[in-house]
PDB file of N, CA and C in Angstrom:
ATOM      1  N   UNK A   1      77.203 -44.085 -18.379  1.00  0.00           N
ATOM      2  CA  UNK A   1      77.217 -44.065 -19.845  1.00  0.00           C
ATOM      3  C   UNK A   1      77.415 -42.637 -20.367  1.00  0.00           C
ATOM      4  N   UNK A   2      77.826 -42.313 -21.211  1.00  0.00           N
ATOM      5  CA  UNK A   2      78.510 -41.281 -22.034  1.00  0.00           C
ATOM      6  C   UNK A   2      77.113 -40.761 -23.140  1.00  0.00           C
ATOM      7  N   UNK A   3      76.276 -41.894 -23.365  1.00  0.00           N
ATOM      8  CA  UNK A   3      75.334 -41.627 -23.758  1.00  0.00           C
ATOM      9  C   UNK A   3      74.151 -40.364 -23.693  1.00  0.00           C
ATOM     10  N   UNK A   4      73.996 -39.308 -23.919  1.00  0.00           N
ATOM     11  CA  UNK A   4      72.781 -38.230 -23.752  1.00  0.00           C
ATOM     12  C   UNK A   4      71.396 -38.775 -24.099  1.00  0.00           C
ATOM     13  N   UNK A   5      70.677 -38.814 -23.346  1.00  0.00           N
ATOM     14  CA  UNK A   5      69.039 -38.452 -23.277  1.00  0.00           C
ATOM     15  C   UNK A   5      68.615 -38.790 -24.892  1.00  0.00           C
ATOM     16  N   UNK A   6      69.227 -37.947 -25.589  1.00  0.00           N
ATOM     17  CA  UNK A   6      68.771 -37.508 -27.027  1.00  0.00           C
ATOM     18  C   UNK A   6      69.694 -38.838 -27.747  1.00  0.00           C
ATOM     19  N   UNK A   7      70.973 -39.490 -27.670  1.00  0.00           N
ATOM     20  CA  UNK A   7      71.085 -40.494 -28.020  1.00  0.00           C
ATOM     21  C   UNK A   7      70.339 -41.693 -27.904  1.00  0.00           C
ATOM     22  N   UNK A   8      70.022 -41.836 -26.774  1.00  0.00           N
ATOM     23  CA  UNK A   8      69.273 -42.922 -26.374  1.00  0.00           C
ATOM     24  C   UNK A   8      67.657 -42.992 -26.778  1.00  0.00           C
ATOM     25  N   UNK A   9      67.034 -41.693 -27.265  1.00  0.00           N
ATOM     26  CA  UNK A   9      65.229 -41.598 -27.995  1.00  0.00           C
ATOM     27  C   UNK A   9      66.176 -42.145 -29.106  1.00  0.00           C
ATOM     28  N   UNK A  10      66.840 -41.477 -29.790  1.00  0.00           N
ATOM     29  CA  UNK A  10      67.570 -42.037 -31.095  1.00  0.00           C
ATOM     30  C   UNK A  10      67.662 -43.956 -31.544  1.00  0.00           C
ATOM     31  N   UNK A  11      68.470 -44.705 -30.922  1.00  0.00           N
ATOM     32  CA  UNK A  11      69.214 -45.255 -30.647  1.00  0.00           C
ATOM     33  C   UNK A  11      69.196 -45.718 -29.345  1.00  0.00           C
ATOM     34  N   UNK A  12      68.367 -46.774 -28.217  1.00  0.00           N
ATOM     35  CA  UNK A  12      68.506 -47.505 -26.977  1.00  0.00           C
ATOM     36  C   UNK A  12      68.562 -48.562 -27.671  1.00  0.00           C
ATOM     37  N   UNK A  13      69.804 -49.263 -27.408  1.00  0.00           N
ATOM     38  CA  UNK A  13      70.449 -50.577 -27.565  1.00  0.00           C
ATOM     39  C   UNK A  13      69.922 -51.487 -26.128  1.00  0.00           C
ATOM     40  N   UNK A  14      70.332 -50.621 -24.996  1.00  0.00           N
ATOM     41  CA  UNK A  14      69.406 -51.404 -23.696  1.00  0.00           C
ATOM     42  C   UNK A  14      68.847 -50.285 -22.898  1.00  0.00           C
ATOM     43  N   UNK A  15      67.306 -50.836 -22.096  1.00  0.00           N
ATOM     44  CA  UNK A  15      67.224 -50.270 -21.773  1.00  0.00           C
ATOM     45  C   UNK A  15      67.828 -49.589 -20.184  1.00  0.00           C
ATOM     46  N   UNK A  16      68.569 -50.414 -20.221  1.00  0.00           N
ATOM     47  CA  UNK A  16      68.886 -49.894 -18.446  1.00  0.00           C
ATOM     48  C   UNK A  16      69.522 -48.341 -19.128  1.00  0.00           C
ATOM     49  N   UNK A  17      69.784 -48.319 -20.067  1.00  0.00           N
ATOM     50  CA  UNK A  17      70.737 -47.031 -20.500  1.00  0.00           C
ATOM     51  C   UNK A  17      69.200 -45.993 -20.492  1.00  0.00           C
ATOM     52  N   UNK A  18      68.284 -46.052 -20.281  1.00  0.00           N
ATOM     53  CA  UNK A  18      66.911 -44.968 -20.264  1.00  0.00           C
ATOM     54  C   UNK A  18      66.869 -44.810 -18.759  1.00  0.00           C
ATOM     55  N   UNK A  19      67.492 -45.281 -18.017  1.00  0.00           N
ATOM     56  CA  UNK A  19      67.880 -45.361 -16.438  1.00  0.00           C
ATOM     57  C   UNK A  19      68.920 -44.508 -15.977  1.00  0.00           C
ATOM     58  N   UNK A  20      69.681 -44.735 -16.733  1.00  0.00           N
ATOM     59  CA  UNK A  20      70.893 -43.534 -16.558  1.00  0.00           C
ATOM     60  C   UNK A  20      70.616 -42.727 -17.015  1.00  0.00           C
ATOM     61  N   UNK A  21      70.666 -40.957 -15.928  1.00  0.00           N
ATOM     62  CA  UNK A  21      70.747 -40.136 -16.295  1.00  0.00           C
ATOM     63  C   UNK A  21      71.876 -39.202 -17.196  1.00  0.00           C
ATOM     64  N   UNK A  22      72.674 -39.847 -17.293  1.00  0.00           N
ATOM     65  CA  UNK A  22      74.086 -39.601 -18.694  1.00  0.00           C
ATOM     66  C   UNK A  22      73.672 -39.842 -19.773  1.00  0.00           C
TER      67      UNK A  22
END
C-alpha cells in the first residue's frame, strides 16, 4: 500500500493496512 503510517491514524479503511509497513 502506498498508504503512510500517518494516513492510516488519519483514515484506516482496513485494518490489514495497520499491518503494512507502507
Amino acid at each position: 500500500s502506498r498508504i503512510s503510517k500517518a494516513d492510516i491514524s488519519i483514515k484506516k479503511p482496513d485494518p490489514i493496512l495497520n499491518l503494512v509497513p507502507n
